[in-house]
Every structure is written in structure tokens, then in C-alpha cells.
C-alpha atoms as a PDB file:
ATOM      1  CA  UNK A   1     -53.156 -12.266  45.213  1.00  0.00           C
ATOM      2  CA  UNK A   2     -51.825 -11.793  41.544  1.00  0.00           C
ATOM      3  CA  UNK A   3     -52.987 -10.228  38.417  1.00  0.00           C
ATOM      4  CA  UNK A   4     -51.848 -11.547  35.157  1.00  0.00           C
ATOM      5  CA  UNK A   5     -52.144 -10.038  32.194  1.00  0.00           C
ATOM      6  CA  UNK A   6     -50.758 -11.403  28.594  1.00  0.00           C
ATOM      7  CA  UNK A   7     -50.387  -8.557  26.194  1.00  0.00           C
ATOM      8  CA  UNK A   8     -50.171  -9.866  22.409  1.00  0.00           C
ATOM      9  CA  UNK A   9     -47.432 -12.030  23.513  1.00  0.00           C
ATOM     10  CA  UNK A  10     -45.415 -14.527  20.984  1.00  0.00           C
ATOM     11  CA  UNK A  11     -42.558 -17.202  21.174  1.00  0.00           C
ATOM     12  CA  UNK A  12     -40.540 -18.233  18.099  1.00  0.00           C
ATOM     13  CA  UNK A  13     -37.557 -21.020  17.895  1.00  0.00           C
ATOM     14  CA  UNK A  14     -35.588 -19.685  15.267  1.00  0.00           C
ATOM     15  CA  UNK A  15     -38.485 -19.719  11.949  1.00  0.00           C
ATOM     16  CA  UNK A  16     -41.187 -21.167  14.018  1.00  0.00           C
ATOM     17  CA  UNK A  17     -44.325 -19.518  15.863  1.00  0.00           C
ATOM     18  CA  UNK A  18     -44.361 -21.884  19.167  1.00  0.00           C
ATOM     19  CA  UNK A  19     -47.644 -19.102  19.879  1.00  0.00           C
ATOM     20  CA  UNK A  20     -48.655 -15.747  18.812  1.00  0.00           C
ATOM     21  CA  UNK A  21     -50.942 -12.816  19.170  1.00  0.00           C
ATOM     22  CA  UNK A  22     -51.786 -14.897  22.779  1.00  0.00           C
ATOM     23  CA  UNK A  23     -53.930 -11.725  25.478  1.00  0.00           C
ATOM     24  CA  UNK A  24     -55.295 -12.857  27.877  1.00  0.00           C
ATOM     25  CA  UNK A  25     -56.309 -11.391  31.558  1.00  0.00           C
ATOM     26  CA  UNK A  26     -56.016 -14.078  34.463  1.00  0.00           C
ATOM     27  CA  UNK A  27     -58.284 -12.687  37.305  1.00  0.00           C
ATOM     28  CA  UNK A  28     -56.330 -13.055  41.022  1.00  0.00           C
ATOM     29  CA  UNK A  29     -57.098 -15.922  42.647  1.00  0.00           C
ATOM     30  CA  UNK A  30     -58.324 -17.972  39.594  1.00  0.00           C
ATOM     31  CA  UNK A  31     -57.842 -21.460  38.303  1.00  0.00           C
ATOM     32  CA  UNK A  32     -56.388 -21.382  34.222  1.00  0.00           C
ATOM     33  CA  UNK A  33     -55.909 -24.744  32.176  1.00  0.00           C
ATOM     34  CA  UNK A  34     -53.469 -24.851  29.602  1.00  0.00           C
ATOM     35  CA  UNK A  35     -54.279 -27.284  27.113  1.00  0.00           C
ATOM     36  CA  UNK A  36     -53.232 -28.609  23.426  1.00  0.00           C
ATOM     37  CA  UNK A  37     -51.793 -31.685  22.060  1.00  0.00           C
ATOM     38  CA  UNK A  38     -48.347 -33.037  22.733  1.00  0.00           C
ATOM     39  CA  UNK A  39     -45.348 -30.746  21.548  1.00  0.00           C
ATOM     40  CA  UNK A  40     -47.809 -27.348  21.143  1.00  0.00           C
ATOM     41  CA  UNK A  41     -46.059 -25.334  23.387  1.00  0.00           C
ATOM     42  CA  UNK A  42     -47.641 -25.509  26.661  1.00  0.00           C
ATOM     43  CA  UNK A  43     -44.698 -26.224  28.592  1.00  0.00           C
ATOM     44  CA  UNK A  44     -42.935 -23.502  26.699  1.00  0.00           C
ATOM     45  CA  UNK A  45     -45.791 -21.127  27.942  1.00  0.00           C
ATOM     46  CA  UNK A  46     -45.645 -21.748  30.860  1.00  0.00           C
ATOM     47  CA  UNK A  47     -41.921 -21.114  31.100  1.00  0.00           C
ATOM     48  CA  UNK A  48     -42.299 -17.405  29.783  1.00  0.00           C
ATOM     49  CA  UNK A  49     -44.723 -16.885  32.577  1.00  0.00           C
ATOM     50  CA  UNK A  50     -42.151 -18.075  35.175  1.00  0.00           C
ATOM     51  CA  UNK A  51     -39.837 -15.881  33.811  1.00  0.00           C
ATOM     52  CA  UNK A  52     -37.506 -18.678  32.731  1.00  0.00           C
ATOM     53  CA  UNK A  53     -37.889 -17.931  28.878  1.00  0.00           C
ATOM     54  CA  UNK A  54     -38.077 -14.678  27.602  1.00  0.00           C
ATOM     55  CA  UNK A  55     -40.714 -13.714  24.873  1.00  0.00           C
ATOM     56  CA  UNK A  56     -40.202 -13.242  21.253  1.00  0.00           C
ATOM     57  CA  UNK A  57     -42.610 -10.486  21.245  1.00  0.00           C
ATOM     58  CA  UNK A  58     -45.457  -9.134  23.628  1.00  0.00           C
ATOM     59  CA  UNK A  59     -44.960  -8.391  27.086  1.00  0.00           C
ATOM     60  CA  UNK A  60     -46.438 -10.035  30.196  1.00  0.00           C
ATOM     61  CA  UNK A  61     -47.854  -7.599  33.079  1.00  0.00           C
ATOM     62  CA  UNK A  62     -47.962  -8.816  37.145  1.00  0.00           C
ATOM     63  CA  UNK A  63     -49.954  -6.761  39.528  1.00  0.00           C
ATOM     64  CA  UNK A  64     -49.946  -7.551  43.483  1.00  0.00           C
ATOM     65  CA  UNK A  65     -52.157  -5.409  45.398  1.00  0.00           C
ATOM     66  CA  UNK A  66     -51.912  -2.529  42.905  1.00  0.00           C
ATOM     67  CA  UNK A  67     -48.134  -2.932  42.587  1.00  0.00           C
ATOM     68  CA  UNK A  68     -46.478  -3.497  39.308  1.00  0.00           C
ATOM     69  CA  UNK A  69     -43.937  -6.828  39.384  1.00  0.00           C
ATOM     70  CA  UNK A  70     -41.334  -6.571  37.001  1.00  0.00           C
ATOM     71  CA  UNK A  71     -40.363  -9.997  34.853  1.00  0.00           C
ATOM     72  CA  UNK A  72     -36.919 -10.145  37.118  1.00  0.00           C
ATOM     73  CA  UNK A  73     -39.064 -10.616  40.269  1.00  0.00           C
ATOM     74  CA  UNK A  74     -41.752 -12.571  39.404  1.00  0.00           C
ATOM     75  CA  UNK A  75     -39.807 -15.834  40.909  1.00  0.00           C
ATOM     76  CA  UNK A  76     -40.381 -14.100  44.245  1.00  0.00           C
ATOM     77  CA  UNK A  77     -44.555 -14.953  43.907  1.00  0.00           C
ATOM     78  CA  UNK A  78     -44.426 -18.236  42.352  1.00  0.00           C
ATOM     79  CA  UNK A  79     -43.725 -21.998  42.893  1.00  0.00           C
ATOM     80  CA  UNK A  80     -43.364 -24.564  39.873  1.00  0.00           C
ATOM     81  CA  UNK A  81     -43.565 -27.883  39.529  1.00  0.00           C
ATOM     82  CA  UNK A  82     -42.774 -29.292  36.352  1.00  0.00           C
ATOM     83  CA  UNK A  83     -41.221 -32.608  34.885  1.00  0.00           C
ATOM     84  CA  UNK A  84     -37.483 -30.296  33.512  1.00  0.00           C
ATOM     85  CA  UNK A  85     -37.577 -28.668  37.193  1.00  0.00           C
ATOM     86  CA  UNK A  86     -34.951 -30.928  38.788  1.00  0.00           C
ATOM     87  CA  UNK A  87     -34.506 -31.274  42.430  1.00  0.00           C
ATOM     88  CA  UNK A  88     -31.277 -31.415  44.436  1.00  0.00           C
ATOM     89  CA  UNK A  89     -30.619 -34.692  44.569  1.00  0.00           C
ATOM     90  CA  UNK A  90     -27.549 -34.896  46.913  1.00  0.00           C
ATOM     91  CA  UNK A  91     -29.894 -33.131  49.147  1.00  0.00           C
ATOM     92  CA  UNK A  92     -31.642 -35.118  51.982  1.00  0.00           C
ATOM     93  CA  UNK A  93     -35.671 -34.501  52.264  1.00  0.00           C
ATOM     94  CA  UNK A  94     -35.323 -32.581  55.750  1.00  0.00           C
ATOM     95  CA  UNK A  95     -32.256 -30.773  54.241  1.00  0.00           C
ATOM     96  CA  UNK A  96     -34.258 -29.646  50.830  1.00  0.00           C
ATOM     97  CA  UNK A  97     -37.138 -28.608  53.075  1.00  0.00           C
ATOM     98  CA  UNK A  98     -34.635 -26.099  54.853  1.00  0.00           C
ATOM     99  CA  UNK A  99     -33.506 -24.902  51.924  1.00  0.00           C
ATOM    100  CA  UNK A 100     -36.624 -23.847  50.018  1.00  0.00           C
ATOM    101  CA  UNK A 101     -37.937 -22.554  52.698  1.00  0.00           C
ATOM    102  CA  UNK A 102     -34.973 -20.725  53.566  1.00  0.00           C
ATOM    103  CA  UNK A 103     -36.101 -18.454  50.300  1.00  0.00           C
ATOM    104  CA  UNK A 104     -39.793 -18.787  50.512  1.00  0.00           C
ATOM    105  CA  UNK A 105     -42.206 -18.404  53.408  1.00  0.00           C
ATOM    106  CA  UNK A 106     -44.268 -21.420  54.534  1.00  0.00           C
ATOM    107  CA  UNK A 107     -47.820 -21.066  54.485  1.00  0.00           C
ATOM    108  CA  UNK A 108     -49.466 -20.914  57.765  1.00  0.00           C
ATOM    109  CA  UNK A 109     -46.274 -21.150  59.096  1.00  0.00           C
ATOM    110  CA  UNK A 110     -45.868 -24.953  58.414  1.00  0.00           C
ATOM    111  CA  UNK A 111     -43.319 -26.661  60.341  1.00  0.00           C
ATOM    112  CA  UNK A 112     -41.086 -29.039  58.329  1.00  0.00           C
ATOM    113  CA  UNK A 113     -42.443 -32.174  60.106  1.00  0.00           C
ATOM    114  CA  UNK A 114     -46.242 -31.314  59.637  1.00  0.00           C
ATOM    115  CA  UNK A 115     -45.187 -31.019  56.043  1.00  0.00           C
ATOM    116  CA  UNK A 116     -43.352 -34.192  55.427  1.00  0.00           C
ATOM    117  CA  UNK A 117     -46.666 -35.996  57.269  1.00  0.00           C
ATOM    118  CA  UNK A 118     -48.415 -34.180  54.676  1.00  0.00           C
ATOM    119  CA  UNK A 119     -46.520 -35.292  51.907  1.00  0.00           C
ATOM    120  CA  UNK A 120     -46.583 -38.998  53.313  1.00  0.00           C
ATOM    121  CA  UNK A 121     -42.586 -38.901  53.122  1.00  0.00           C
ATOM    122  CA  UNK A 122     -41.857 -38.484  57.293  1.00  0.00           C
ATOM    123  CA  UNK A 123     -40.242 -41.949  57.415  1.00  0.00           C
ATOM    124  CA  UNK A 124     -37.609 -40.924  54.681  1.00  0.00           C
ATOM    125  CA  UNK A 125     -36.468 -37.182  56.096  1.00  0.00           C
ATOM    126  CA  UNK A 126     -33.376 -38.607  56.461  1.00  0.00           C
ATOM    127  CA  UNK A 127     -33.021 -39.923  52.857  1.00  0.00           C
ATOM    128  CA  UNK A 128     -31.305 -38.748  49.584  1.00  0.00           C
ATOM    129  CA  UNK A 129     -33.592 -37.481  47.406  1.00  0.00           C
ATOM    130  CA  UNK A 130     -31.518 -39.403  44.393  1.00  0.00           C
ATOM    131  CA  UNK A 131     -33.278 -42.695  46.579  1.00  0.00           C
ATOM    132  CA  UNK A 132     -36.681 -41.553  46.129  1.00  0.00           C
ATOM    133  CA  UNK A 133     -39.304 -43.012  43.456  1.00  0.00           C
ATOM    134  CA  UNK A 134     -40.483 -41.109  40.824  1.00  0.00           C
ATOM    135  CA  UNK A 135     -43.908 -40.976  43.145  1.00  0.00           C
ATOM    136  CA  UNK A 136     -42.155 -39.692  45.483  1.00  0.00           C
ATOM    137  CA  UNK A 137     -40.135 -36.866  44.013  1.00  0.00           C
ATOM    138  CA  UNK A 138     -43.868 -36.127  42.386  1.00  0.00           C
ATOM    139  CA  UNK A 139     -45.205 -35.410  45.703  1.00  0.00           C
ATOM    140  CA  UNK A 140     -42.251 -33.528  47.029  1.00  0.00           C
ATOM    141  CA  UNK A 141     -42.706 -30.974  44.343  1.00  0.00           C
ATOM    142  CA  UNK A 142     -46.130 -30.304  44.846  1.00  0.00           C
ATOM    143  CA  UNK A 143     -45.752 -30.030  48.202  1.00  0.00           C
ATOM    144  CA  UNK A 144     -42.711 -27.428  47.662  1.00  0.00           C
ATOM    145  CA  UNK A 145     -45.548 -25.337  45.697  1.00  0.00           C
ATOM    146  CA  UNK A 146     -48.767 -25.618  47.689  1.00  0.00           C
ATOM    147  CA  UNK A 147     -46.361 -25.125  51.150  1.00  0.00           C
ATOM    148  CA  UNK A 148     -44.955 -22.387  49.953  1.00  0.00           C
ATOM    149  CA  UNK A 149     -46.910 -18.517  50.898  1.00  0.00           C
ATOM    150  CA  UNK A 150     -46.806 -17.652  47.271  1.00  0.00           C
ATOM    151  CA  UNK A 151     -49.936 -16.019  45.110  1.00  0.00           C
ATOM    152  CA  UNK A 152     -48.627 -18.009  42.158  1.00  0.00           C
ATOM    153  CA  UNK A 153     -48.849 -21.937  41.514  1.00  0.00           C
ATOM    154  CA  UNK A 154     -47.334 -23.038  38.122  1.00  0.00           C
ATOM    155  CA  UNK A 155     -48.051 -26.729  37.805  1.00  0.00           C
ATOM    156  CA  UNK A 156     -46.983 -28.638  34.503  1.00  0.00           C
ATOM    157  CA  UNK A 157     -48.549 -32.462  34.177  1.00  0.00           C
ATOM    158  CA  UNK A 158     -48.802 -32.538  37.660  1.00  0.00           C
ATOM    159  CA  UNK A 159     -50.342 -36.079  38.534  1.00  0.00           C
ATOM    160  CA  UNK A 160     -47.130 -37.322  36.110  1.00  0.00           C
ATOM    161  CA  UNK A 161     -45.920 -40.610  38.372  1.00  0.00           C
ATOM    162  CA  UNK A 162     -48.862 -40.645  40.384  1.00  0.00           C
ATOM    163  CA  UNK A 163     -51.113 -43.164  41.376  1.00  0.00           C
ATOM    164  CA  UNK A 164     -55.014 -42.935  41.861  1.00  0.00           C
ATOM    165  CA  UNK A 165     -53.907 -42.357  45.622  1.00  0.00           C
ATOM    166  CA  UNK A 166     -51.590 -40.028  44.887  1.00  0.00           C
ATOM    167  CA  UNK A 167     -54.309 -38.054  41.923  1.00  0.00           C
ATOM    168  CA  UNK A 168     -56.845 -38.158  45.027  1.00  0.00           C
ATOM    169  CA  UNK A 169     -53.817 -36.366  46.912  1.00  0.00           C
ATOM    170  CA  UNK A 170     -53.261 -33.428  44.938  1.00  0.00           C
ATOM    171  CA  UNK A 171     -56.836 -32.705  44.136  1.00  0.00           C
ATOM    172  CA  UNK A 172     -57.108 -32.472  47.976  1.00  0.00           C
ATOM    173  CA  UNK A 173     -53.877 -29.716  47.797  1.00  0.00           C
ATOM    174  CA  UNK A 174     -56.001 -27.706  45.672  1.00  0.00           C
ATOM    175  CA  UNK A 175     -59.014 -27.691  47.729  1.00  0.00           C
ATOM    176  CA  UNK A 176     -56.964 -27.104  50.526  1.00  0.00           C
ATOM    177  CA  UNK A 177     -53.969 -24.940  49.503  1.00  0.00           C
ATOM    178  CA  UNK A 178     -55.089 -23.460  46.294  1.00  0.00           C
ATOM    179  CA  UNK A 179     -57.567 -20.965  47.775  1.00  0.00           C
ATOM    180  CA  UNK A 180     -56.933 -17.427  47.373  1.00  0.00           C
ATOM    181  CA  UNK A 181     -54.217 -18.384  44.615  1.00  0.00           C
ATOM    182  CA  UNK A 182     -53.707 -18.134  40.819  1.00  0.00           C
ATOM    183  CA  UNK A 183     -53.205 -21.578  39.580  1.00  0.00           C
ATOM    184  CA  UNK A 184     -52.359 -22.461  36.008  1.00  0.00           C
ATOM    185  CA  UNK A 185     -52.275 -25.738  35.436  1.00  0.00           C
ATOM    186  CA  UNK A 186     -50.560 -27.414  31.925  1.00  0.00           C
ATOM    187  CA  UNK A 187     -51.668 -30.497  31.206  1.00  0.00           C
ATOM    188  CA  UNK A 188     -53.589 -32.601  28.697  1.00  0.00           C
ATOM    189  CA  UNK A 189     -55.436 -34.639  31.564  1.00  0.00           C
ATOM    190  CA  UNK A 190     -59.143 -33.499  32.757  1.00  0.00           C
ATOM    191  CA  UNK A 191     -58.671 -35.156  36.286  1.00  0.00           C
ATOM    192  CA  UNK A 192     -55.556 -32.512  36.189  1.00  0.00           C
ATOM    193  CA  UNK A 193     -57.886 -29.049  35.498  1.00  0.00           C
ATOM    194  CA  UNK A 194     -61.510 -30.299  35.586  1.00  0.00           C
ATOM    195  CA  UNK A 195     -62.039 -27.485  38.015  1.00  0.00           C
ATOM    196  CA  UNK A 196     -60.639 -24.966  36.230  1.00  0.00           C
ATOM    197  CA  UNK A 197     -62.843 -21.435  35.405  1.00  0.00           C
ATOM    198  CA  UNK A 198     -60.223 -20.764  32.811  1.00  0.00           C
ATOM    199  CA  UNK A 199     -58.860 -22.213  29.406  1.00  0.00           C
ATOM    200  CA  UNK A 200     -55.861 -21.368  27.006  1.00  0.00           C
ATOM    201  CA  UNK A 201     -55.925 -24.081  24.171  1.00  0.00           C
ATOM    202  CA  UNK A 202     -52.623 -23.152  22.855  1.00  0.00           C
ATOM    203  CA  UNK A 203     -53.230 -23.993  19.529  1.00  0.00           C
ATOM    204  CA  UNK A 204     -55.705 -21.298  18.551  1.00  0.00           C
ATOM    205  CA  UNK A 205     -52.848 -18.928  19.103  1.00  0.00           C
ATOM    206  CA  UNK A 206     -50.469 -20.455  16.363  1.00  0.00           C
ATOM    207  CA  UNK A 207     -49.936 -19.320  13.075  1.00  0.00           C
ATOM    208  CA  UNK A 208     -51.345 -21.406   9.895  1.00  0.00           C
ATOM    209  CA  UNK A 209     -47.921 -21.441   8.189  1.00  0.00           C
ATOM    210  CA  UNK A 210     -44.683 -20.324   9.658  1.00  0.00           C
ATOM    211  CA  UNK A 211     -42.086 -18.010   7.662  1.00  0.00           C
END
């Protein structure tokens, strides 16, 4: 499991705070809501945790089992799925499958087909994933993270094109899947992060006026 630990960390776009003075410890194996309103900098938060945005100021800290993960190999322990995440789209389901997993370990050893009957896609392995619905892509990305024998689950909005089935789907992912691993979850939905233990309202970490 991971450690996470956010050490006075800040973002700024050009004059702008997105966040600031933002520490926080995430216990291993916890579930963490990221909340505000619509343009706050969640998503942006949740990209310098991934490592896909580097900090302003601050510094982030990832412990495994007592072992220090630098910010260059964090992508090792995580899966994301977020809306600017694209897929492969000239990739077929079955082929996608191979690939990702080609770089990260299935859970449980999960073979491809018990995942795609998982996913409710098995009748479309053969398909491009540019033919797939918006649904669809939805629940191939979730299943990409909670498949995958990771410590760390970034999700951002992660019922977006989903319908009450597909809500009543995920929610079953975490109760299934999401044991045992940090989840932080970005989102401005309840059904999304009602279970959480955790909270970071990203708002109370902005600045009153920006120089």
C-alpha cells in the first residue's frame, strides 16, 4: 500500500494561486475526496499527484512499504481515469487490454476475457475503441484502473457518461477492487465519494487575492 504525504505544496498559472500552503497526510489504503466548485483546481491537483504537472512550490512524498518513491516513478503505482486521459483509439478493446497490461500487472491475475465480462464490453473485443459510446469508453477506463495491481487509484468525475446502471457499477468496483488501496477521488458528485474517510475542499487552500 501507499503513503502520501503533501508537504506545503502550491500550483500557480503564471500570476494565479490554482492552491497553496495545501499538507496533508493520506493514510495507505484510504479513501480521499477532492472537492470544490467547477474550475478550482481539482483536476489540476490531481495531476501533480500523478506526476503529470509539476508543482510551483512544495514537494509531494510516496512511501511503499518503508521505501521512498521518487516523483519520476510514481506512474509505476498508479492508474487514472480522468475525462483529458485519452485512450488509443485505433486500438481494438482486446488489443488495448494487451497493451496496458503489458506495463501493469493484473490484479489477481485477471485474464483479459474475465475482464471484458466484467466490464460488460465481451461482445465488442473485437471493436475500435473510436466505435465505442462515451458509456463505454467510461467503463473501459475504470476497469483499466481497478484491474490493474496498483496501490494507487486516481479517479477524476468518474461516473461522467454513466448511467444509474453504470453508477451502481463502479460503486461495486470499489467495494470490490478498492480494498487495500489509496483512492482519491475528484469530483463534485456525493454518489462519486459518499464513502470517503477523507476530504480536500480545494478552496480553503487558495489565496484571498492573487499577486
Amino acid at each position: 500500500m501507499l503513503d502520501i504525504r503533501l508537504n506545503s505544496i502550491g500550483k500557480r498559472f503564471q500570476y494565479d494561486w490554482i492552491f497553496k500552503n495545501l499538507s496533508l497526510e493520506i493514510p495507505k489504503g484510504s479513501f480521499c475526496a477532492i472537492t470544490g466548485s467547477n474550475g478550482s483546481g481539482k483536476s489540476t491537483l490531481v495531476k501533480c499527484i500523478a506526476g503529470l504537472t509539476p508543482l510551483t512550490e512544495g514537494k509531494i512524498e510516496y512511501t511503499s512499504e518503508g521505501q521512498n518513491i521518487s516523483d519520476t516513478e510514481i506512474f509505476n503505482f498508479l492508474s487514472i481515469s480522468a475525462p483529458y486521459m485519452e485512450l488509443p483509439e485505433e486500438f481494438t478493446l482486446l488489443e488495448l487490454l494487451r497493451f496496458h497490461f503489458s506495463f501493469k500487472k493484473p490484479i489477481n491475475q485477471m485474464e483479459h476475457e474475465e475482464m471484458m465480462e466484467k466490464m460488460y464490453l465481451i461482445e465488442h473485443r473485437y471493436k475500435p475503441i473510436n466505435q465505442f459510446s462515451s458509456g463505454m469508453k467510461q467503463r473501459l477506463k475504470l476497469g483499466l484502473c481497478f484491474y490493474s495491481d496498483v496501490p494507487l487509484i486516481l479517479l477524476d468525475e468518474p461516473s461522467s457518461n454513466l448511467d444509474e446502471k453504470g453508477l451502481h457499477w463502479y460503486l461495486e468496483l470499489i467495494g470490490e477492487y478498492g480494498q487495500n488501496k489509496t483512492i482519491l477521488i475528484c469530483s463534485n458528485e456525493p454518489k462519486e465519494y459518499g464513502f470517503c474517510q477523507h476530504k480536500i475542499h480545494v478552496e480553503d487552500f487558495k489565496l484571498k487575492h492573487n499577486l
